[in-house]
PDB file of N, CA and C in Angstrom:
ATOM      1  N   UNK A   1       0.850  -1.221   0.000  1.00  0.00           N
ATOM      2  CA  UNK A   1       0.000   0.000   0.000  1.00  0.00           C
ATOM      3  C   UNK A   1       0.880   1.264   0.000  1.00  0.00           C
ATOM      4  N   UNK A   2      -0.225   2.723   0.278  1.00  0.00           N
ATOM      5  CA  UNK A   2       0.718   3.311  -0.086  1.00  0.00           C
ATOM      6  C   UNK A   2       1.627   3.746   1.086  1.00  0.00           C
ATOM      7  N   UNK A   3       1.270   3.568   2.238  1.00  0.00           N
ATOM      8  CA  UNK A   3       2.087   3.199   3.475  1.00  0.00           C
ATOM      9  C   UNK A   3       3.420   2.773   3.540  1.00  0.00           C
ATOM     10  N   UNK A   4       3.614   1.526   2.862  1.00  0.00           N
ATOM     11  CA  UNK A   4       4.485   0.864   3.159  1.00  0.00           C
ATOM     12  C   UNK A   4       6.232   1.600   1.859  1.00  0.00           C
ATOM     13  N   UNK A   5       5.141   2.411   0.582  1.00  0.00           N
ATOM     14  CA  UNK A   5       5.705   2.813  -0.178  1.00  0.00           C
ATOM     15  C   UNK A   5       6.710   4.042   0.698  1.00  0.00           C
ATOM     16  N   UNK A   6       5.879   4.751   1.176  1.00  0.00           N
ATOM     17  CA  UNK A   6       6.259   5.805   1.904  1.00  0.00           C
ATOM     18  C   UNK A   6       7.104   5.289   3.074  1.00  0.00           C
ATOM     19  N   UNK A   7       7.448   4.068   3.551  1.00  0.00           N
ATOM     20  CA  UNK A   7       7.995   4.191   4.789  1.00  0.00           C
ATOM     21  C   UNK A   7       9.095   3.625   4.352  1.00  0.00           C
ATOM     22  N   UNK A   8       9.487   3.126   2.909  1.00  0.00           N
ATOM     23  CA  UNK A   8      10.649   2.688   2.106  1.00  0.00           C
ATOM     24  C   UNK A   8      11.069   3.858   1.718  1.00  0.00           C
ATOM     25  N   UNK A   9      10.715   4.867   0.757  1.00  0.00           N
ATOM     26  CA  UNK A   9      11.192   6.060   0.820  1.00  0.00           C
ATOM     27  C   UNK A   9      11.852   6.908   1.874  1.00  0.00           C
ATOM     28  N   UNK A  10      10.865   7.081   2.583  1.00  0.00           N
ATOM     29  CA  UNK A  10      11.661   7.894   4.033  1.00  0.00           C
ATOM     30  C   UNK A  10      13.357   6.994   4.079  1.00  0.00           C
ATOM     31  N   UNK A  11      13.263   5.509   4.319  1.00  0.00           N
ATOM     32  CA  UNK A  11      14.305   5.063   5.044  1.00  0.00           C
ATOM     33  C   UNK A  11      15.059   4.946   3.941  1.00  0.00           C
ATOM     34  N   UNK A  12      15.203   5.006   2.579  1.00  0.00           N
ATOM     35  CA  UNK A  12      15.974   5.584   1.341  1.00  0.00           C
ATOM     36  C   UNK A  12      16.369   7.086   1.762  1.00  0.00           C
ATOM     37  N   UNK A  13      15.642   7.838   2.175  1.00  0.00           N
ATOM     38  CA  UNK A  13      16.215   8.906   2.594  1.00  0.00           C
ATOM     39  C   UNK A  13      17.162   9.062   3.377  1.00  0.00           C
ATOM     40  N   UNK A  14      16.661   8.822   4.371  1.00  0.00           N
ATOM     41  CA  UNK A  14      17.737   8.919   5.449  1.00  0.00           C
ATOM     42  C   UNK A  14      18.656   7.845   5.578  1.00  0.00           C
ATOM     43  N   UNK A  15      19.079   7.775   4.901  1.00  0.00           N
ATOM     44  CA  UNK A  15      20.005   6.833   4.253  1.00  0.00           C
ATOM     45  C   UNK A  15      21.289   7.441   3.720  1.00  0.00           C
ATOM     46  N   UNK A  16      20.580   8.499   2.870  1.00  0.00           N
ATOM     47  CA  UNK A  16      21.488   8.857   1.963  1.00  0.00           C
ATOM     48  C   UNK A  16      21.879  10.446   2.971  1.00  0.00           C
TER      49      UNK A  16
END
């Protein structure tokens, strides 16, 4: 969902 999309993004973020 789009939840899970968004909580992969974030932690791609702060990642980088």
């Amino acid at each position: 969902m789009v939840r899970r999309l968004t909580r992969s993004l974030m932690e791609a973020l702060s990642s980088i």
